[in-house]
PDB file of N, CA and C in Angstrom:
ATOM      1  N   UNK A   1     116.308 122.313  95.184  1.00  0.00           N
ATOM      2  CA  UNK A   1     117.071 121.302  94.464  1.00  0.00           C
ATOM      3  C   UNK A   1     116.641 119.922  94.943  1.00  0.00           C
ATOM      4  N   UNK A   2     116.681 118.961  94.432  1.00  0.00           N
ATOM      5  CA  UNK A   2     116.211 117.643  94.379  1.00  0.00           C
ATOM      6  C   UNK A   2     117.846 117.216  94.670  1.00  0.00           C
ATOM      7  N   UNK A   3     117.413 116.488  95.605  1.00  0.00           N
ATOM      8  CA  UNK A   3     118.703 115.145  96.302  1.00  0.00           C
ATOM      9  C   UNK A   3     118.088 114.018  96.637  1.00  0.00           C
ATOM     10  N   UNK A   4     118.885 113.174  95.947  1.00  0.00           N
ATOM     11  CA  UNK A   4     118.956 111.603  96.628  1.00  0.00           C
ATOM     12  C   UNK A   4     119.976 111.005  97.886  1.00  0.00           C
ATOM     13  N   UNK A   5     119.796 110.744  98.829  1.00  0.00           N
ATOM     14  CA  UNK A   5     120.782 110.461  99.375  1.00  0.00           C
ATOM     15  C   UNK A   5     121.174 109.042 100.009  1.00  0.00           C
ATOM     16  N   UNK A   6     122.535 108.771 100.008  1.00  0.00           N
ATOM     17  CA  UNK A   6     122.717 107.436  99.663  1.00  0.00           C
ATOM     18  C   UNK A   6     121.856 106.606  98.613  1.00  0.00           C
ATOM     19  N   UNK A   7     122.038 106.717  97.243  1.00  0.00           N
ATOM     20  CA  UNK A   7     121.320 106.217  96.632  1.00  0.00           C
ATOM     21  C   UNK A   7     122.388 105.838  95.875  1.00  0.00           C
ATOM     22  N   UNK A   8     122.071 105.237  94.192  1.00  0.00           N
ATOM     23  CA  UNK A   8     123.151 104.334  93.707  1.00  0.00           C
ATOM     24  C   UNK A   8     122.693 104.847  92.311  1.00  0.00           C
ATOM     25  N   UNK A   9     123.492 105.215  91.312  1.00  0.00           N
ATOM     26  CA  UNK A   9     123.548 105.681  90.196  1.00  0.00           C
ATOM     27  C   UNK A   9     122.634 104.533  89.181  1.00  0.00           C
ATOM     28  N   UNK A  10     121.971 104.473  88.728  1.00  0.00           N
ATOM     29  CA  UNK A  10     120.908 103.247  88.023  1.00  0.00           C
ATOM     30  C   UNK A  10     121.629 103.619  86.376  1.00  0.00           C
ATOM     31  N   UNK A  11     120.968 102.106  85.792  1.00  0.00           N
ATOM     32  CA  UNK A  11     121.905 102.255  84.527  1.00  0.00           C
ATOM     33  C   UNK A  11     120.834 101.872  83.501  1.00  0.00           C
ATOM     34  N   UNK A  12     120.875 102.335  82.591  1.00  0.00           N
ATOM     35  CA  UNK A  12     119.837 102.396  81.511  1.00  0.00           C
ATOM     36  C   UNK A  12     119.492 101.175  81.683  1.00  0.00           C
ATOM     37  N   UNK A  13     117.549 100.964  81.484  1.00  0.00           N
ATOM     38  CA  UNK A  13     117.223  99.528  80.861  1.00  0.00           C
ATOM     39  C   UNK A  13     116.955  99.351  82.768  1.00  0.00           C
ATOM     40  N   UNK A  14     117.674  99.385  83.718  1.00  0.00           N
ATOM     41  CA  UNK A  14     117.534  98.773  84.750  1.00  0.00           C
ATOM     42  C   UNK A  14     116.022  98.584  85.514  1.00  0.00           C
ATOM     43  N   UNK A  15     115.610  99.824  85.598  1.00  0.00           N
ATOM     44  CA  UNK A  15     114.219 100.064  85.761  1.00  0.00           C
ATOM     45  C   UNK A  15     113.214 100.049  84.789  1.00  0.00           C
ATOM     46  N   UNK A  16     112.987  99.147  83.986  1.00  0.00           N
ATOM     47  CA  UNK A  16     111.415  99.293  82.740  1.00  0.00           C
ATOM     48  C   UNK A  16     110.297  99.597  83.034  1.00  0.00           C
ATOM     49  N   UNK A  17     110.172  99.236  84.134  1.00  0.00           N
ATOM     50  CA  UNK A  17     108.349  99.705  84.637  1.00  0.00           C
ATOM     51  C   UNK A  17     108.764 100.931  85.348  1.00  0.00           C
ATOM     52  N   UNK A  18     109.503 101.882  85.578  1.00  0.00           N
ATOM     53  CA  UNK A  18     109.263 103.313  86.162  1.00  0.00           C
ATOM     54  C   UNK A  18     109.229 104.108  85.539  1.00  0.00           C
ATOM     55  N   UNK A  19     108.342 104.889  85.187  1.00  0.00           N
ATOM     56  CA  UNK A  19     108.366 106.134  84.729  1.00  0.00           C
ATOM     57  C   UNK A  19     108.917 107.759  85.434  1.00  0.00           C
ATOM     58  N   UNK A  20     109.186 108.615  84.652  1.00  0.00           N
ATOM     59  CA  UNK A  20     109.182 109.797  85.334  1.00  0.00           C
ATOM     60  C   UNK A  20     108.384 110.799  84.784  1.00  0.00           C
ATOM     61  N   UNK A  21     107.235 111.759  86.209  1.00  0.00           N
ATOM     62  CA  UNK A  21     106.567 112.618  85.734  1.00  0.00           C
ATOM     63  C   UNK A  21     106.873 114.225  85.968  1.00  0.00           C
ATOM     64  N   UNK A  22     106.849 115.276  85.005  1.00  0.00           N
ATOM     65  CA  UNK A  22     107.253 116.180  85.189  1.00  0.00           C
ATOM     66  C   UNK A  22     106.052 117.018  84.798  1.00  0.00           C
ATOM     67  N   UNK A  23     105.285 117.535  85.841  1.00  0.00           N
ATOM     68  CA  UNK A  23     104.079 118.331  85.968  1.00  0.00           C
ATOM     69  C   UNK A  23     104.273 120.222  86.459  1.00  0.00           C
ATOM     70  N   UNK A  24     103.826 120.801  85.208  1.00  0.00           N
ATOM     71  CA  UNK A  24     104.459 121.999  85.292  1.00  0.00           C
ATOM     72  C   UNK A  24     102.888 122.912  85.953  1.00  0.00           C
ATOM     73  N   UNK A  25     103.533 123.403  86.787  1.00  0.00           N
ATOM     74  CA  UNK A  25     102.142 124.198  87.280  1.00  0.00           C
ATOM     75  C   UNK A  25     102.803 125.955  87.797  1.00  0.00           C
ATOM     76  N   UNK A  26     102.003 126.538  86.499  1.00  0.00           N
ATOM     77  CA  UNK A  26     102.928 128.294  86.659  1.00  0.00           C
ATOM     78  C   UNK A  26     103.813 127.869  86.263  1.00  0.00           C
ATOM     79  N   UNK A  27     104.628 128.635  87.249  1.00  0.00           N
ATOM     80  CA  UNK A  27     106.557 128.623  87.449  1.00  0.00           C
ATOM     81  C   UNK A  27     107.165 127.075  88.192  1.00  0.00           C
ATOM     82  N   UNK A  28     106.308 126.657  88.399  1.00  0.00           N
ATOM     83  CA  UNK A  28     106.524 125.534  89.075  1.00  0.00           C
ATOM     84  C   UNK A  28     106.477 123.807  88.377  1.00  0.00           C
ATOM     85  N   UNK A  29     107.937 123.693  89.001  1.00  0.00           N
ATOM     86  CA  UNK A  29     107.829 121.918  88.332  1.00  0.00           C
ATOM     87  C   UNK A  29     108.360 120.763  89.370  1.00  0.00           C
ATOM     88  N   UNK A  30     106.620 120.022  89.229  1.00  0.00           N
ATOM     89  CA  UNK A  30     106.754 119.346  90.205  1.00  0.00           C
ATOM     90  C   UNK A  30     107.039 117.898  89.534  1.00  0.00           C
ATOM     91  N   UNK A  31     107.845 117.038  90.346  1.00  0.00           N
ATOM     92  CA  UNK A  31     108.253 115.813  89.663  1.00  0.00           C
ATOM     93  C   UNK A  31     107.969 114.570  90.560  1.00  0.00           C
ATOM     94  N   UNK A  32     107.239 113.373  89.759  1.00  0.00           N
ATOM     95  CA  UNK A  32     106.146 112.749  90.367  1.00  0.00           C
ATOM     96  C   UNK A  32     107.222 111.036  89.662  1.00  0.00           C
ATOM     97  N   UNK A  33     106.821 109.939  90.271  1.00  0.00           N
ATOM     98  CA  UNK A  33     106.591 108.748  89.768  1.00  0.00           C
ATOM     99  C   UNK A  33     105.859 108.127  89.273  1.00  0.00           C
ATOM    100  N   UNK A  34     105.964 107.167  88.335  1.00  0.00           N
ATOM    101  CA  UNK A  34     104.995 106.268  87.826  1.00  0.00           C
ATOM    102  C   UNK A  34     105.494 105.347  87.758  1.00  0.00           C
ATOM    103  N   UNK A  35     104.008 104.067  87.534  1.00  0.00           N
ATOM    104  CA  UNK A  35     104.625 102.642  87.028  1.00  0.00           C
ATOM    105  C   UNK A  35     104.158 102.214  86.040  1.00  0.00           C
ATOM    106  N   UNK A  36     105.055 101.956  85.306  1.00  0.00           N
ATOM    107  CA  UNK A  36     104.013 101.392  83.971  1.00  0.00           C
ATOM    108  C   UNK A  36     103.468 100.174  84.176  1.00  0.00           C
ATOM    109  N   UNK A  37     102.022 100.657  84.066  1.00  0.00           N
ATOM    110  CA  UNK A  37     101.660  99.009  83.881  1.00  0.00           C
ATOM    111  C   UNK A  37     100.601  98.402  82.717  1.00  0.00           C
ATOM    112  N   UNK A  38     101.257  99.085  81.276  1.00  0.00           N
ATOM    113  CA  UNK A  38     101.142  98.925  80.191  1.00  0.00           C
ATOM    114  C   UNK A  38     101.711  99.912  79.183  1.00  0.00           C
ATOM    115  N   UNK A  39     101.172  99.471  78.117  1.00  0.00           N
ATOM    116  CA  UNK A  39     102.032 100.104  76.934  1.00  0.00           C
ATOM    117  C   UNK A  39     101.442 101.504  76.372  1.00  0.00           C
ATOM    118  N   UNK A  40     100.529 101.721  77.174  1.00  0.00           N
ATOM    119  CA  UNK A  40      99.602 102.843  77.454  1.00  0.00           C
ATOM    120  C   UNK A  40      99.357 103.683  78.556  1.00  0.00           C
ATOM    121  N   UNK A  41      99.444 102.720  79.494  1.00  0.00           N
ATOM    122  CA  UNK A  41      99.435 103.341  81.030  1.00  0.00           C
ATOM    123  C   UNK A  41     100.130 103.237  81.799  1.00  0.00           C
ATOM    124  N   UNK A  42     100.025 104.435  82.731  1.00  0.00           N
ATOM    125  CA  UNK A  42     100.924 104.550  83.763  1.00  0.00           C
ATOM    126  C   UNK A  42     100.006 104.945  84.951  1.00  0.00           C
ATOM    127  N   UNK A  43     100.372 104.367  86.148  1.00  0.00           N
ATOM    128  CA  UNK A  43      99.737 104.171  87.236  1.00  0.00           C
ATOM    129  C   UNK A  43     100.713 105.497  88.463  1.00  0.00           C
ATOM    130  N   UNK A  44      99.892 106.107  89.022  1.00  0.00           N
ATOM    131  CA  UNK A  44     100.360 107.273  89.664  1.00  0.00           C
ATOM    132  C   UNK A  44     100.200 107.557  91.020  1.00  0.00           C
ATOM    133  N   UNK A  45      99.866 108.649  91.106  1.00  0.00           N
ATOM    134  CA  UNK A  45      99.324 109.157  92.732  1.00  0.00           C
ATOM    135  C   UNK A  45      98.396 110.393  92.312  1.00  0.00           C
ATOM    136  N   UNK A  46      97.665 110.361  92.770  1.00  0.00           N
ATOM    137  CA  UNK A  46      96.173 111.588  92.591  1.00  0.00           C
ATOM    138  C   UNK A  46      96.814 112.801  92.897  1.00  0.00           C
ATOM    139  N   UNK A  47      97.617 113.320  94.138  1.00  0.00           N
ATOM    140  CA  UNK A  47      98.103 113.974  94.215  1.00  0.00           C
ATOM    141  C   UNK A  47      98.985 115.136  93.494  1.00  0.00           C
ATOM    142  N   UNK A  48      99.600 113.755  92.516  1.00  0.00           N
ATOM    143  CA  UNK A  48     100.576 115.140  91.525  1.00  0.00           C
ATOM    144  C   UNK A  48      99.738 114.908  90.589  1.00  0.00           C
ATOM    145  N   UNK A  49      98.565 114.839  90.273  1.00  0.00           N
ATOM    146  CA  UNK A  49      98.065 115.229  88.815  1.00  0.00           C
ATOM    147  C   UNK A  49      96.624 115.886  89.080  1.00  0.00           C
ATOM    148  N   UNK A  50      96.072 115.869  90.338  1.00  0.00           N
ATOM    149  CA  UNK A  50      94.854 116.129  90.742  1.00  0.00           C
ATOM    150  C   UNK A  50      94.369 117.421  89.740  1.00  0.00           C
ATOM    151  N   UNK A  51      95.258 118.769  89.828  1.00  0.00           N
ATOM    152  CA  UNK A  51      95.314 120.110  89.055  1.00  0.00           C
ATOM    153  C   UNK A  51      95.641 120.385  87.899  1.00  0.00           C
ATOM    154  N   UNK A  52      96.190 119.326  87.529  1.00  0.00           N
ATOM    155  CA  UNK A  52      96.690 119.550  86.168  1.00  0.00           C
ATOM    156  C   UNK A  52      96.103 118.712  84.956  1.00  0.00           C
ATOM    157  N   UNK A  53      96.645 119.376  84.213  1.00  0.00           N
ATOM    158  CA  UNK A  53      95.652 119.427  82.875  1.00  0.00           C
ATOM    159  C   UNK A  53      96.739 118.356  81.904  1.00  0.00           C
ATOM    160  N   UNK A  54      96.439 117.545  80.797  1.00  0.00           N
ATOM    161  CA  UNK A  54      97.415 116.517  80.357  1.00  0.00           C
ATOM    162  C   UNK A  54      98.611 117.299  79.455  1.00  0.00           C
ATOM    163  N   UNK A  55      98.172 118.812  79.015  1.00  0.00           N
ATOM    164  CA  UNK A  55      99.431 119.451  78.243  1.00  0.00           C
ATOM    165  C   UNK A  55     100.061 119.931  79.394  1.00  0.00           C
ATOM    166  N   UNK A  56      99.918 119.772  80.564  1.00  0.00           N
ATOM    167  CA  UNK A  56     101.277 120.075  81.410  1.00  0.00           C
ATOM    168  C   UNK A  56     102.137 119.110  82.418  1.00  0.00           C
ATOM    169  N   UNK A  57     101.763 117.628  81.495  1.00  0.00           N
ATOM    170  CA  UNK A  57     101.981 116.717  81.773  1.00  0.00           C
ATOM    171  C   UNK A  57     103.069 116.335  80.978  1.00  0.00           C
ATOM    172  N   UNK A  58     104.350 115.454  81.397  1.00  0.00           N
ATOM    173  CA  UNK A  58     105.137 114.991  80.559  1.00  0.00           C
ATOM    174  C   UNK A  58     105.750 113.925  81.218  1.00  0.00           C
ATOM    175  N   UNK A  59     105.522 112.873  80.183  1.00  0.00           N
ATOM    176  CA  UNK A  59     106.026 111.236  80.846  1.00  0.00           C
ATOM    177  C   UNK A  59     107.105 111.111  80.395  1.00  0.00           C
ATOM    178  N   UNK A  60     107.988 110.701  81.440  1.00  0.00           N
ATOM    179  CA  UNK A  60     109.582 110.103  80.629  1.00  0.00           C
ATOM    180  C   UNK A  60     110.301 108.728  80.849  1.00  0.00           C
ATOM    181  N   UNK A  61     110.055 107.861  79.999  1.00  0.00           N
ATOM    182  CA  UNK A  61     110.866 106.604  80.332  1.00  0.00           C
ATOM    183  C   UNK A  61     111.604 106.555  79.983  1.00  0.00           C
ATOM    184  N   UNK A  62     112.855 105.329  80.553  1.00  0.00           N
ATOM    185  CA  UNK A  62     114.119 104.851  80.407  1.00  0.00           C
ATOM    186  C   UNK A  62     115.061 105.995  80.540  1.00  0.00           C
ATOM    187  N   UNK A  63     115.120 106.518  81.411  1.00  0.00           N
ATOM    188  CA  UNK A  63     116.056 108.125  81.514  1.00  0.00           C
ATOM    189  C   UNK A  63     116.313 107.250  83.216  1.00  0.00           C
ATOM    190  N   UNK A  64     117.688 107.652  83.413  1.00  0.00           N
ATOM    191  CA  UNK A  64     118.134 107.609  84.543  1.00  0.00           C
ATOM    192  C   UNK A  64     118.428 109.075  85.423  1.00  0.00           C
ATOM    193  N   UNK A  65     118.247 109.447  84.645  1.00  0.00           N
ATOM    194  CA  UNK A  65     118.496 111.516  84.817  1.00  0.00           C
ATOM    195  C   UNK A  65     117.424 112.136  84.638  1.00  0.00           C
ATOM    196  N   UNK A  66     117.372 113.349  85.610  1.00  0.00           N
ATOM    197  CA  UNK A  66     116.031 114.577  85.598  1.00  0.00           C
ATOM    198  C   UNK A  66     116.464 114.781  84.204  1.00  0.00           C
ATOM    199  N   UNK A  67     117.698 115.604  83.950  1.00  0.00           N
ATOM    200  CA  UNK A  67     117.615 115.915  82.682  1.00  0.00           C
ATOM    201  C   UNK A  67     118.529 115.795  81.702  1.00  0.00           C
ATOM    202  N   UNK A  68     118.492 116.376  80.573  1.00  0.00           N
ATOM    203  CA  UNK A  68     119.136 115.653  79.903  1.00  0.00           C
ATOM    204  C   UNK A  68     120.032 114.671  79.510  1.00  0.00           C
ATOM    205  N   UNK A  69     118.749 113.530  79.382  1.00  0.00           N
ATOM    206  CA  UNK A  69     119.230 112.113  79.713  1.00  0.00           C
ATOM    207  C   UNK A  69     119.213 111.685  77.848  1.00  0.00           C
ATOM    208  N   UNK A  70     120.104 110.860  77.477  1.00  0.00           N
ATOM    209  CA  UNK A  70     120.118 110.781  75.996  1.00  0.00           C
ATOM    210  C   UNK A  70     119.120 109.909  76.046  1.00  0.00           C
ATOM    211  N   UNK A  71     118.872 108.649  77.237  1.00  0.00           N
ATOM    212  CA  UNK A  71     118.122 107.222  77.063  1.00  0.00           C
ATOM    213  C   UNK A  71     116.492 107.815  76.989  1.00  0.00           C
ATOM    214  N   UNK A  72     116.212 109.063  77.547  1.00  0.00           N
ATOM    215  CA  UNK A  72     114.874 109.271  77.801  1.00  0.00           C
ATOM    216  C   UNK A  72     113.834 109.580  76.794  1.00  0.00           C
ATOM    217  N   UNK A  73     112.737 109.034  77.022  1.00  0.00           N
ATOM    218  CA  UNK A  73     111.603 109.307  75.620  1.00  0.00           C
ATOM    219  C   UNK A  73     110.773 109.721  76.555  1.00  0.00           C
ATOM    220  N   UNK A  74     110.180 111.028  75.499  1.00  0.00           N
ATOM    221  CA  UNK A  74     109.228 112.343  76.143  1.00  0.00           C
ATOM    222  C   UNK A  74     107.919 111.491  75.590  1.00  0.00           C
ATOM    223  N   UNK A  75     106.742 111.375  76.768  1.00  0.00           N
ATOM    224  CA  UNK A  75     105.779 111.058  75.918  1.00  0.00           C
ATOM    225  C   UNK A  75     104.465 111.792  76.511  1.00  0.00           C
ATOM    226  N   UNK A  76     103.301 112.612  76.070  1.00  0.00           N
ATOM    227  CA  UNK A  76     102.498 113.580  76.467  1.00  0.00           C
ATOM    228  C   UNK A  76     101.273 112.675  76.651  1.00  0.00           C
ATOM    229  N   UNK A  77     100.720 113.201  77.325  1.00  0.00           N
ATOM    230  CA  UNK A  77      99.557 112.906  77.930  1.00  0.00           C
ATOM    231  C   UNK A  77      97.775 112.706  77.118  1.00  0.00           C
ATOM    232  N   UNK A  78      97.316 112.241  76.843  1.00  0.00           N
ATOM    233  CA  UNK A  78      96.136 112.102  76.509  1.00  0.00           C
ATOM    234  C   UNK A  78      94.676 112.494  77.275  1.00  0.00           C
ATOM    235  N   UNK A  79      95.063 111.547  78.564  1.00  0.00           N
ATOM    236  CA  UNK A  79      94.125 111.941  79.086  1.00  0.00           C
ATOM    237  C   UNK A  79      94.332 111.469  80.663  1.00  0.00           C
ATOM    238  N   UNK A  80      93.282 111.620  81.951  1.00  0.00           N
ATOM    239  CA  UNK A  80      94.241 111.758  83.225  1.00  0.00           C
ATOM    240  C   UNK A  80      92.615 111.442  84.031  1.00  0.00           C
ATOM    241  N   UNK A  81      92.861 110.325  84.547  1.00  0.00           N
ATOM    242  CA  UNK A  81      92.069 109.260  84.877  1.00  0.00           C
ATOM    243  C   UNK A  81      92.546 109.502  86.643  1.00  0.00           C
ATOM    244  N   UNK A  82      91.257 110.253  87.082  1.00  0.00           N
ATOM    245  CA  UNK A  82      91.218 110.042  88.663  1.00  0.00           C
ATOM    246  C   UNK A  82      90.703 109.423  89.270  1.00  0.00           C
ATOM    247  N   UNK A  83      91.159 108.637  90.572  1.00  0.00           N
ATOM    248  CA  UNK A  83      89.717 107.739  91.432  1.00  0.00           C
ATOM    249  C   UNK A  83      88.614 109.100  91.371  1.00  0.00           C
ATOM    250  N   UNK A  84      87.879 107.689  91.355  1.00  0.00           N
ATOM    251  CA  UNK A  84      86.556 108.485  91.712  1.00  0.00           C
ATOM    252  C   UNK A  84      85.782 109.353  92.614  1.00  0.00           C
ATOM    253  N   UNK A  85      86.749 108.894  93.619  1.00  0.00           N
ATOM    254  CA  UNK A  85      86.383 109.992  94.757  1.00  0.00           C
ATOM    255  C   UNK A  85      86.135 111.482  94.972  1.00  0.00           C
ATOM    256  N   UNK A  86      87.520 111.701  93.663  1.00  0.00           N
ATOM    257  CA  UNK A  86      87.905 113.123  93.501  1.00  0.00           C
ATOM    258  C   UNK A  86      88.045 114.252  94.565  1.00  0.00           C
ATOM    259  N   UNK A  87      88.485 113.607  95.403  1.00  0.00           N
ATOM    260  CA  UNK A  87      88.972 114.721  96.643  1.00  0.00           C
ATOM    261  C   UNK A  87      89.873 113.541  97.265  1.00  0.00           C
ATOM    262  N   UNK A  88      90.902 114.102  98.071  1.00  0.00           N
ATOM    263  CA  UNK A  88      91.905 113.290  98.489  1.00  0.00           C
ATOM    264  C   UNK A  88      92.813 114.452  99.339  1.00  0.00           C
ATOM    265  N   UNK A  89      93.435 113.965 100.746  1.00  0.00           N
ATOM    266  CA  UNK A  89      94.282 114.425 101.137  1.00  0.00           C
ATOM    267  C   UNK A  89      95.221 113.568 101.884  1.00  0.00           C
ATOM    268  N   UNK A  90      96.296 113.916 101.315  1.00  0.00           N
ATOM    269  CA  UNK A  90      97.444 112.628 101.867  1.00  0.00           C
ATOM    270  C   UNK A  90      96.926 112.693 103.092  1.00  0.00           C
ATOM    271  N   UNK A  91      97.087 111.413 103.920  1.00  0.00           N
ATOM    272  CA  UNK A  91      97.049 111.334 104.780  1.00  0.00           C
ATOM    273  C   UNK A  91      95.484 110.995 105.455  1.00  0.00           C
ATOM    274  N   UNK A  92      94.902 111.266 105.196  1.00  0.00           N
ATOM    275  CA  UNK A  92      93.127 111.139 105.453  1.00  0.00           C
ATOM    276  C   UNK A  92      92.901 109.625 105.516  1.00  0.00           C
ATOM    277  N   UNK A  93      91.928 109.025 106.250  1.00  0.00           N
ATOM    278  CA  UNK A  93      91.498 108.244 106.412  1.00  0.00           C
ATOM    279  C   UNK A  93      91.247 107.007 104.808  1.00  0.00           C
ATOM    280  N   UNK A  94      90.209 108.367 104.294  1.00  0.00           N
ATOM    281  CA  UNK A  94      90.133 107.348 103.089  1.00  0.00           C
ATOM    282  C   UNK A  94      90.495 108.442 101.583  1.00  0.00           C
ATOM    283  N   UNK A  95      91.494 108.073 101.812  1.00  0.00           N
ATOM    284  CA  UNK A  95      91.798 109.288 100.919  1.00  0.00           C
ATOM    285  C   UNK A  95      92.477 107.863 100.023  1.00  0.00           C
ATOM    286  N   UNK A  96      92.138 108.360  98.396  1.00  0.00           N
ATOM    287  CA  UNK A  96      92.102 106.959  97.258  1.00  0.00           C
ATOM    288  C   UNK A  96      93.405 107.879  96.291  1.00  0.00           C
ATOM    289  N   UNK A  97      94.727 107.451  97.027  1.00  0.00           N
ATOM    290  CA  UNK A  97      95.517 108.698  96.213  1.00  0.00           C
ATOM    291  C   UNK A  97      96.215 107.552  95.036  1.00  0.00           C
ATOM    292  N   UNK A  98      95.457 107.990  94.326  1.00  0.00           N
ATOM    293  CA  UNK A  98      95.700 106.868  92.638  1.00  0.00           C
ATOM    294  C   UNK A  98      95.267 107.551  91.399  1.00  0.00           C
ATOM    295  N   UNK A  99      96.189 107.624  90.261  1.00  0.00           N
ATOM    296  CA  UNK A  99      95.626 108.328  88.906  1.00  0.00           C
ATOM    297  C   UNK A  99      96.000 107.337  88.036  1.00  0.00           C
ATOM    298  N   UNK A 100      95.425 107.089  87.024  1.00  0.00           N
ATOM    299  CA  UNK A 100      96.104 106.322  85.969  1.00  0.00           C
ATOM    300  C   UNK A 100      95.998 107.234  84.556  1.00  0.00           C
ATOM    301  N   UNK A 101      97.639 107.328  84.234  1.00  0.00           N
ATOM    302  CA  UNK A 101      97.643 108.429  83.043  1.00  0.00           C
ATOM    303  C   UNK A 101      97.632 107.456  81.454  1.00  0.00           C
ATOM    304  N   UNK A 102      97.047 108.158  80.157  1.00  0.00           N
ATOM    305  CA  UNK A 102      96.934 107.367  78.939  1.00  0.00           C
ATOM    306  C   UNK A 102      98.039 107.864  77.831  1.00  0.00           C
TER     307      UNK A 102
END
């Protein structure tokens, strides 16, 4: 289960540049951040998208809620833009943990 703690209930509209990512891998759903930093893109972490493919990708803005949030718009993936490095491990020296999704 996912907890926030001490955190503060956010209210529609409050956050515009955050996105939410929900990356399904198997049985598994992993849930990632973004920032928008356009009307196209969203700026990420290499990490949660490194494996995955853009149909198991799902962007959600203006949702204050995992789920069923009325404010939230589902928007799918195009295509999934890695540094170039293409290997990365948190934590590593030079590890370039950045994706930008379309």
């Amino acid at each position: 289960a996912h907890s926030v703690f001490y955190g503060q209930v956010a209210q529609p509209g409050q956050f515009k540049y955050i996105a939410l990512l929900k990356v399904t891998r198997g049985r598994d759903l992993d849930i990632c951040g973004g920032a928008i930093i356009s009307n196209k893109h969203i700026l990420t972490a290499w990490h949660c998208v490194d494996e995955a493919t853009r149909d198991n990708i799902e962007v959600v803005v203006s949702a204050v809620r995992f789920t069923n949030d009325p404010n939230g718009k589902v928007h799918h993936v195009s295509w999934i833009a890695l540094h170039e490095s293409r290997s990365c491990n948190p934590g590593q020296l030079r590890c370039y943990d950045i994706a930008v999704l379309t």
